[in-house]
Protein backbone atom coordinates (compact mmCIF):
# COMPACT_ATOMS: atom_id res chain seq x y z
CA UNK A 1 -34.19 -32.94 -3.81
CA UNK A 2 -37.64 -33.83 -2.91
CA UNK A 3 -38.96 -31.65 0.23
CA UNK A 4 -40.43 -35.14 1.73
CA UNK A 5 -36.65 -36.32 2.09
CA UNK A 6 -35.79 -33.54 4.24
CA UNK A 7 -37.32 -34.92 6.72
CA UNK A 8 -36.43 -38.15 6.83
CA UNK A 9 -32.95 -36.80 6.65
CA UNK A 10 -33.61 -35.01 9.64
CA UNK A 11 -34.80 -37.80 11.69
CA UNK A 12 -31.89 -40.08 10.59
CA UNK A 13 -29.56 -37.70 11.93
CA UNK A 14 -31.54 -37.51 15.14
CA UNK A 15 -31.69 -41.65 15.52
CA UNK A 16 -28.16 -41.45 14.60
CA UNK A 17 -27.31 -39.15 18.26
CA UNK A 18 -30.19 -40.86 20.09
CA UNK A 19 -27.88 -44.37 19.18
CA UNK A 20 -24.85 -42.28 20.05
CA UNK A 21 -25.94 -41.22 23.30
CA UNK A 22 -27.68 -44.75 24.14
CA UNK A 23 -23.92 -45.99 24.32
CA UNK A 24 -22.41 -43.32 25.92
CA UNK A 25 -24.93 -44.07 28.66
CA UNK A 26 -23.24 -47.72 28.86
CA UNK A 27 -20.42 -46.17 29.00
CA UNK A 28 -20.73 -44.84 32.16
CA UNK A 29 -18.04 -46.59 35.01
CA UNK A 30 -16.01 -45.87 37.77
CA UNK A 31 -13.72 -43.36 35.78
CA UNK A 32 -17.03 -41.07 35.60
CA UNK A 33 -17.17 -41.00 39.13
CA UNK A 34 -13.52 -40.49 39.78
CA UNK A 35 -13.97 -37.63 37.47
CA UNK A 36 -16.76 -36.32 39.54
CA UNK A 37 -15.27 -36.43 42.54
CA UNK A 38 -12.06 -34.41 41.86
CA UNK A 39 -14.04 -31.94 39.82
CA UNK A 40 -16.11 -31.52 42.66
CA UNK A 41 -12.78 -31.38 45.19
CA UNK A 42 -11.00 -28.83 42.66
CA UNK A 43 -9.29 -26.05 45.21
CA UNK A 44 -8.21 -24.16 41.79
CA UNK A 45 -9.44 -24.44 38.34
CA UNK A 46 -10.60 -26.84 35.69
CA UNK A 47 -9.26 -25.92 32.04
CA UNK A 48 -10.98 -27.33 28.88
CA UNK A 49 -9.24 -27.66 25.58
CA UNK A 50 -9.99 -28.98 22.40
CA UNK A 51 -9.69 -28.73 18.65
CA UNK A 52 -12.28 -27.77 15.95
CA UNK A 53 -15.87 -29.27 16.86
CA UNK A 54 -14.26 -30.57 20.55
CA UNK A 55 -13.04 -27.30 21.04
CA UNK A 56 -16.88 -25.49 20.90
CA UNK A 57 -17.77 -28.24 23.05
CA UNK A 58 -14.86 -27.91 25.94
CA UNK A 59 -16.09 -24.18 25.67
CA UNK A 60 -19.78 -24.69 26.62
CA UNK A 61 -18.82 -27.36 28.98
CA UNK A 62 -16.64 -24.26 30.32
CA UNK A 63 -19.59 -22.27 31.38
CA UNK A 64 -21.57 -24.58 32.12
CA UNK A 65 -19.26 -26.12 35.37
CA UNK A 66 -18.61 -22.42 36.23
CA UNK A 67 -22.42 -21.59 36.11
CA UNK A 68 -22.90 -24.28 39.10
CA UNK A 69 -20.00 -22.95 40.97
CA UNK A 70 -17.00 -24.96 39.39
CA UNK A 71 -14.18 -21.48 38.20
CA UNK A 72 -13.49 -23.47 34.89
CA UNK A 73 -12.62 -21.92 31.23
CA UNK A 74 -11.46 -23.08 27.87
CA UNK A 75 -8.41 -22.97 26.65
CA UNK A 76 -7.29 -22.50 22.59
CA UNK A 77 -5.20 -25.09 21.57
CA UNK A 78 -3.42 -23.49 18.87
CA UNK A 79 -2.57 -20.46 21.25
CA UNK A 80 -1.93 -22.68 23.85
CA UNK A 81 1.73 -23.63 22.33
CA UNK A 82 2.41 -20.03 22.01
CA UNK A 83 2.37 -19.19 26.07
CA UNK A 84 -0.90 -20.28 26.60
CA UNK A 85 0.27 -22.94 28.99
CA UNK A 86 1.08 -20.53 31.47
CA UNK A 87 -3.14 -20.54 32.30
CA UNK A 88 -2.60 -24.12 33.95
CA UNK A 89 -0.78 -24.54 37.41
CA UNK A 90 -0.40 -27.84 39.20
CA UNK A 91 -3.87 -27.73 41.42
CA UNK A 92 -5.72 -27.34 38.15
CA UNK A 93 -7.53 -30.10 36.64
CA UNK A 94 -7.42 -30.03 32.65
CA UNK A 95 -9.89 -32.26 30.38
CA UNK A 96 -9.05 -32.71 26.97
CA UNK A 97 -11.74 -33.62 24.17
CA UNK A 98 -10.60 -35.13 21.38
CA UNK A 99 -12.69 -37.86 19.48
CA UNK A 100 -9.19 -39.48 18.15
CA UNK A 101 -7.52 -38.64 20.80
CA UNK A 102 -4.32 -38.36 18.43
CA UNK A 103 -5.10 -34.66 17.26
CA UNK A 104 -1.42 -32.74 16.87
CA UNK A 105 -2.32 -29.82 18.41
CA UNK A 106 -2.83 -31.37 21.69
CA UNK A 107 0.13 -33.33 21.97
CA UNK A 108 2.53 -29.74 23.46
CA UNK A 109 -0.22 -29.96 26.17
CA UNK A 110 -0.69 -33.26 27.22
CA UNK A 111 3.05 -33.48 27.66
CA UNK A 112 3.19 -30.48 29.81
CA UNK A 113 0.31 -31.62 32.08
CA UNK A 114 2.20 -34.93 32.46
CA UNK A 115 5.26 -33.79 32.87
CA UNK A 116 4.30 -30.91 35.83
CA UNK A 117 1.83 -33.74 36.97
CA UNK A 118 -1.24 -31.61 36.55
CA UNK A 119 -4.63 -34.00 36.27
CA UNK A 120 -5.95 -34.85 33.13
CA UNK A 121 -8.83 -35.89 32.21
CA UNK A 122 -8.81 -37.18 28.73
CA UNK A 123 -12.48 -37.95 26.41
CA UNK A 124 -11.77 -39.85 23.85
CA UNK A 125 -12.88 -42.66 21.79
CA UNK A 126 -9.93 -44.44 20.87
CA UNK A 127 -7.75 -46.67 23.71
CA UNK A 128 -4.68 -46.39 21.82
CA UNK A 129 -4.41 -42.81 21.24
CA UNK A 130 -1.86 -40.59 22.72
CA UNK A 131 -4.56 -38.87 24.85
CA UNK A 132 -6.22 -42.14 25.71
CA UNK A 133 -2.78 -43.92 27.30
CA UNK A 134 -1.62 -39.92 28.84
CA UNK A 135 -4.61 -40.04 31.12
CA UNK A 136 -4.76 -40.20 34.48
CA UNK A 137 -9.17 -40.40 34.29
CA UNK A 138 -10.19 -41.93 30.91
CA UNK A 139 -13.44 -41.15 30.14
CA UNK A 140 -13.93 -43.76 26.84
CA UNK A 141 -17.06 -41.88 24.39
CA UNK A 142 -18.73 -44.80 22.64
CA UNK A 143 -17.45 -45.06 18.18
CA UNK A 144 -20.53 -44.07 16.98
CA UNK A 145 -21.55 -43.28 13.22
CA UNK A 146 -21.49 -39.93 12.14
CA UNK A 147 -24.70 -37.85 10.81
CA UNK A 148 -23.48 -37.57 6.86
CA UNK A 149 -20.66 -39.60 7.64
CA UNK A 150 -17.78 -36.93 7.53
CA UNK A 151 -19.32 -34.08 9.72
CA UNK A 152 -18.69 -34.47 13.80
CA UNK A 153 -22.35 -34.47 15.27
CA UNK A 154 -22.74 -37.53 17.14
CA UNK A 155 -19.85 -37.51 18.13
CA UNK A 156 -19.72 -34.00 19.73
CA UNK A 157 -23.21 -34.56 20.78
CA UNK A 158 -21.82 -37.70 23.16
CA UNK A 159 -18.80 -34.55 24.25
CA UNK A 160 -21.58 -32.30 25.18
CA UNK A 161 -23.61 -34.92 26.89
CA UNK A 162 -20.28 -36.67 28.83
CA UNK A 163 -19.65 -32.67 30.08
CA UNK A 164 -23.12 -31.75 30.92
CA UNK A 165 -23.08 -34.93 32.80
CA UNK A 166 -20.21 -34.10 34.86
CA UNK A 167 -21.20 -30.45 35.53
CA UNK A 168 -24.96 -31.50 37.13
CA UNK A 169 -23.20 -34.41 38.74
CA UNK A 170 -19.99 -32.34 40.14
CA UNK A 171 -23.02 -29.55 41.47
CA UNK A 172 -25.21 -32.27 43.18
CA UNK A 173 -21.78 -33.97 44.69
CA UNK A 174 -20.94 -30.29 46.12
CA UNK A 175 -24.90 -29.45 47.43
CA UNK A 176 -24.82 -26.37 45.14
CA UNK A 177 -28.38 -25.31 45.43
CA UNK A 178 -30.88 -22.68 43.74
CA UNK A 179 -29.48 -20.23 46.29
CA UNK A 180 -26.10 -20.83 45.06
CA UNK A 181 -26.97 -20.74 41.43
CA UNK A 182 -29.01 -17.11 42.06
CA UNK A 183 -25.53 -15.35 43.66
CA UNK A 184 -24.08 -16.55 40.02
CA UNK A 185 -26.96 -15.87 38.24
CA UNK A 186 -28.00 -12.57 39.24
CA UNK A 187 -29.61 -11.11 35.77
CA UNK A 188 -31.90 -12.52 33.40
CA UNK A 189 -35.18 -14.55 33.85
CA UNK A 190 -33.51 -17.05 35.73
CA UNK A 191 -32.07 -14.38 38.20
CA UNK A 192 -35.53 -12.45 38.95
CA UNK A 193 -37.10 -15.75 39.84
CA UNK A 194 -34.31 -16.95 42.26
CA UNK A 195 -34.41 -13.92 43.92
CA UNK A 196 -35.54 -14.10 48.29
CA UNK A 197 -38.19 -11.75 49.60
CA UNK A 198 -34.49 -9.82 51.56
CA UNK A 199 -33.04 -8.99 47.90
CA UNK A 200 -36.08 -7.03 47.35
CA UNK A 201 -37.61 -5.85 50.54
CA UNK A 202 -38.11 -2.57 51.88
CA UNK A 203 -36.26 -1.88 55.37
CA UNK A 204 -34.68 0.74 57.61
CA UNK A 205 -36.44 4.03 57.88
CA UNK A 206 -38.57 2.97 55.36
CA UNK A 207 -40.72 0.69 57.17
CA UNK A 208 -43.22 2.23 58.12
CA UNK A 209 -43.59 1.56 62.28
CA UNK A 210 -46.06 2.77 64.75
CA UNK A 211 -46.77 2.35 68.42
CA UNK A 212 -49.87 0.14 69.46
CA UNK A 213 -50.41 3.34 71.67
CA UNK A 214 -50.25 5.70 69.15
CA UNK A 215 -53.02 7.91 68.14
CA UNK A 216 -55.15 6.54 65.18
CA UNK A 217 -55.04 10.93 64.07
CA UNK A 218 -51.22 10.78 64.21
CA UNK A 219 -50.69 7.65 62.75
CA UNK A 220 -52.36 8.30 59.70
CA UNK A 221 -50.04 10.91 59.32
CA UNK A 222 -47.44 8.46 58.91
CA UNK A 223 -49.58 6.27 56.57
CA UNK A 224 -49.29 9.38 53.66
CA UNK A 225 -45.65 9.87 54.77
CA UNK A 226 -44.27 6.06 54.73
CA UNK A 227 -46.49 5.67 51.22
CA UNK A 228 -46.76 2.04 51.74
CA UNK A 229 -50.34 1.83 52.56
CA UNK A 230 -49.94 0.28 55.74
CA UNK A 231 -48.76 0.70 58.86
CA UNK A 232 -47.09 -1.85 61.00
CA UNK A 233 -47.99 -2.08 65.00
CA UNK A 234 -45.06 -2.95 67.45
CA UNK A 235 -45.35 -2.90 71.03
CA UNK A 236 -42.96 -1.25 73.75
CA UNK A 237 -40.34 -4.23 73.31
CA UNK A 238 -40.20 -4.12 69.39
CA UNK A 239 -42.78 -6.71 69.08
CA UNK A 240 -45.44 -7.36 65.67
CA UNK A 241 -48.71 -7.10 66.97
CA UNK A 242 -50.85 -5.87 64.56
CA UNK A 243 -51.32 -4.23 60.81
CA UNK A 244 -53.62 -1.08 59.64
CA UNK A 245 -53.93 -1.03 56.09
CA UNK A 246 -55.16 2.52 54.22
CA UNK A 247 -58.10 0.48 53.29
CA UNK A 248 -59.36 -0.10 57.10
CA UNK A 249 -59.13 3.66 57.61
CA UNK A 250 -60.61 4.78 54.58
CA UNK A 251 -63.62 2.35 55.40
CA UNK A 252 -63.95 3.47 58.96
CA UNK A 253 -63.92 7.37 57.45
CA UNK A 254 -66.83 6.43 54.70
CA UNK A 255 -68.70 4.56 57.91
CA UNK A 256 -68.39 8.66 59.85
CA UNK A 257 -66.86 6.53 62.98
CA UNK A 258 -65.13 8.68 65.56
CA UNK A 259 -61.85 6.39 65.97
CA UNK A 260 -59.33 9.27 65.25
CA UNK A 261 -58.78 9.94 69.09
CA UNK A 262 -58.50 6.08 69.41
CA UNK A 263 -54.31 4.13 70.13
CA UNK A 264 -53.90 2.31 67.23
CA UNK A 265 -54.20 -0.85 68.71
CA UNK A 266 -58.12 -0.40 68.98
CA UNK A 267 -58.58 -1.06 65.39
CA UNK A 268 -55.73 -2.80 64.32
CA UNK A 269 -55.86 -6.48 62.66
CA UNK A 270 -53.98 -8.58 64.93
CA UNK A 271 -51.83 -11.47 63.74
CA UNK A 272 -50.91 -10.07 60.16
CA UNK A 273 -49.55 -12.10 57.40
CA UNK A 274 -46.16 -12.45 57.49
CA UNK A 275 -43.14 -13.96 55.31
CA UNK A 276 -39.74 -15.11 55.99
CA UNK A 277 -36.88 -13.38 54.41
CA UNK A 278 -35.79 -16.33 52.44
CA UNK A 279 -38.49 -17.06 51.02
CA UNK A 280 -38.06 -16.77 47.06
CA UNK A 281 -39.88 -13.45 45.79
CA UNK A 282 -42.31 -15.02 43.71
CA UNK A 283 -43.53 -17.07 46.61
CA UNK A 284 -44.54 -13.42 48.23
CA UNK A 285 -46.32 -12.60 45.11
CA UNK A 286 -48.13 -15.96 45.15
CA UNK A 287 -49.34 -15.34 49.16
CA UNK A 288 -50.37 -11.53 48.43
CA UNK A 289 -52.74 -13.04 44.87
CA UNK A 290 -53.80 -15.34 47.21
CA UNK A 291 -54.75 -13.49 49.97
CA UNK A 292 -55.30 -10.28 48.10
CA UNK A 293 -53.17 -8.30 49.56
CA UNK A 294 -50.88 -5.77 48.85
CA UNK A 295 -48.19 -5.99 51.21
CA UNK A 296 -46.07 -8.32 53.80
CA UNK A 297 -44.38 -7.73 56.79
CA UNK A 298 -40.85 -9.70 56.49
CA UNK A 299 -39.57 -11.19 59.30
CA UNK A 300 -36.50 -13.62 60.07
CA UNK A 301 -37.81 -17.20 61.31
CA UNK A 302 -36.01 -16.97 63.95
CA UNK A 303 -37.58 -14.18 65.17
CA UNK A 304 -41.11 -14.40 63.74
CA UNK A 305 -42.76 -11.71 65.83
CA UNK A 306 -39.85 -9.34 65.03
CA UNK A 307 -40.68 -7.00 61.92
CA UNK A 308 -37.58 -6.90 59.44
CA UNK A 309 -39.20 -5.28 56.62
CA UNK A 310 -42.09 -5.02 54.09
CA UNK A 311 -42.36 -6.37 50.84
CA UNK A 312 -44.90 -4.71 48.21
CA UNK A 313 -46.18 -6.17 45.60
CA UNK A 314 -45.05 -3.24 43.43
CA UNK A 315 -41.56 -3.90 44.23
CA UNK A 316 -41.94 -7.49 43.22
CA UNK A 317 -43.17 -6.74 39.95
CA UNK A 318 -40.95 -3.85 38.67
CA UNK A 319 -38.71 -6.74 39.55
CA UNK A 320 -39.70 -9.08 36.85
CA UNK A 321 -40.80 -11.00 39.09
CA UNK A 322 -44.10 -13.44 38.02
């Protein structure tokens, strides 16, 4: 075969799925949203099954619902006859893929979800298959003409489509947010970058907290203990009133000042830049480049002049955080 047909080939099969999905997109009715809706209402579990191709597809549609916070899993077919159907209990929804919707396989477990009365959701492409009339949300995939002709691509690539559909829908119904995808999401790329300036802050003992009366000579004692390179000045009720940073002190020694016998609060830098704890990490990181700083003082925005914690930038990078 000449190499020039390969990718004409290619692009054919790419018009073909662009065609497919073009009608699945007219497709799109009332039985979509009454899909949506109980996915979204689901008090138990949704269970995906298919066969072959469809049964790949049920599987990432699987993870992808229970990635935005909908418990959902795939089901084998085969073993599903063999005991299988114990997984599914009557508050479970159960969507079946089938393109012809006539598949044997299927048949033990559409007549158990009917007869225990268990939703089903059925795709399919064919009204009068056995999945099609069994029911109770029909969600009709467009015929469409198959890349090759005998290998399921644009049709599974309609399944995929019809599921991710449902899943972003389903998590925007619910108000599932970035928040809700980090708790779910905890590792990986995605994880690090969803993480708030509390996941990663320092706290407790750790911070380290002076008196605005405090001797600057004692203080810095504190400054090589904490190891943070600043110091944080609270007043008599608990209150952020200032920051001293190694850098001021280190200045002030180079300049031969006499401030050691000084309170703190004669050479602190009032109003300090602070962050609230929900904040995502990277928007921490972003402040500190910006301002060229090394550290925050975290506080809760509802108590902005109340000192929760420090974030360092150190902390957010060893956290993969960019």
């Amino acid at each position: 075969m000449i190499k020039k047909k390969f990718t004409s080939i290619a692009k054919n099969v790419i018009d073909l799925e662009i065609d497919a999905l073009k009608k699945l997109k007219k497709n799109i009715n009332k039985s979509f949203s009454e899909a949506v809706i109980n996915i979204a209402k689901c008090q138990s579990k949704v269970i995906l099954c298919g066969v072959g191709k469809s049964g790949l597809i049920a599987s990432k549609i699987a993870s992808t619902l229970a990635s935005v916070g909908t418990p959902s899993f795939s089901m084998s077919a085969s073993e599903a006859s063999h005991g299988d159907l114990g997984m599914i209990s009557k508050k479970d929804i159960l969507i079946i893929i089938s393109n012809s919707g006539e598949t044997s396989e299927l048949k033990n477990i559409i007549q158990y979800a009917n007869r225990n009365k268990i939703l089903l959701i059925g795709i399919v492409s064919k009204k009068d298959s056995i999945l099609y009339k069994a029911s109770d949300i029909k969600l009709l995939i467009p015929k469409v003409n198959e890349a090759g002709s005998i290998v399921p691509t644009s049709s599974t690539t309609t399944q995929l489509a019809l599921g991710d559909a449902l899943a972003i829908t389903a998590m925007k119904y619910k108000k599932f947010d970035k928040m809700d995808f980090k708790k779910l999401h905890p590792a990986g790329s995605l994880g690090s970058q969803l993480k708030t300036v509390e996941d990663i802050m320092i706290t407790g003992s750790k911070i380290p907290f002076v008196n605005e009366n405090l001797k600057v000579n004692k203080a810095i004692k504190i400054l090589t203990k904490k190891k943070l390179g600043i110091l944080i000045v609270v007043s008599k009720n608990k209150k952020t009133c200032g920051i001293i940073t190694d850098g001021q002190i280190r200045r002030m020694s180079e300049k031969n000042l006499n401030f050691h016998s000084l309170p703190v609060k004669k050479i602190m830098t009032k109003n300090p830049i602070s962050i609230d704890k929900n904040e995502l990490a990277a928007k921490a990181l972003s402040l500190m480049n910006n301002k060229k700083i090394t550290s925050l003082i975290v506080n809760n925005r509802k108590k902005p002049l109340t000192a929760i914690g420090v974030i360092h930038v150190h902390t957010v990078l060893q956290s993969n955080i960019s």
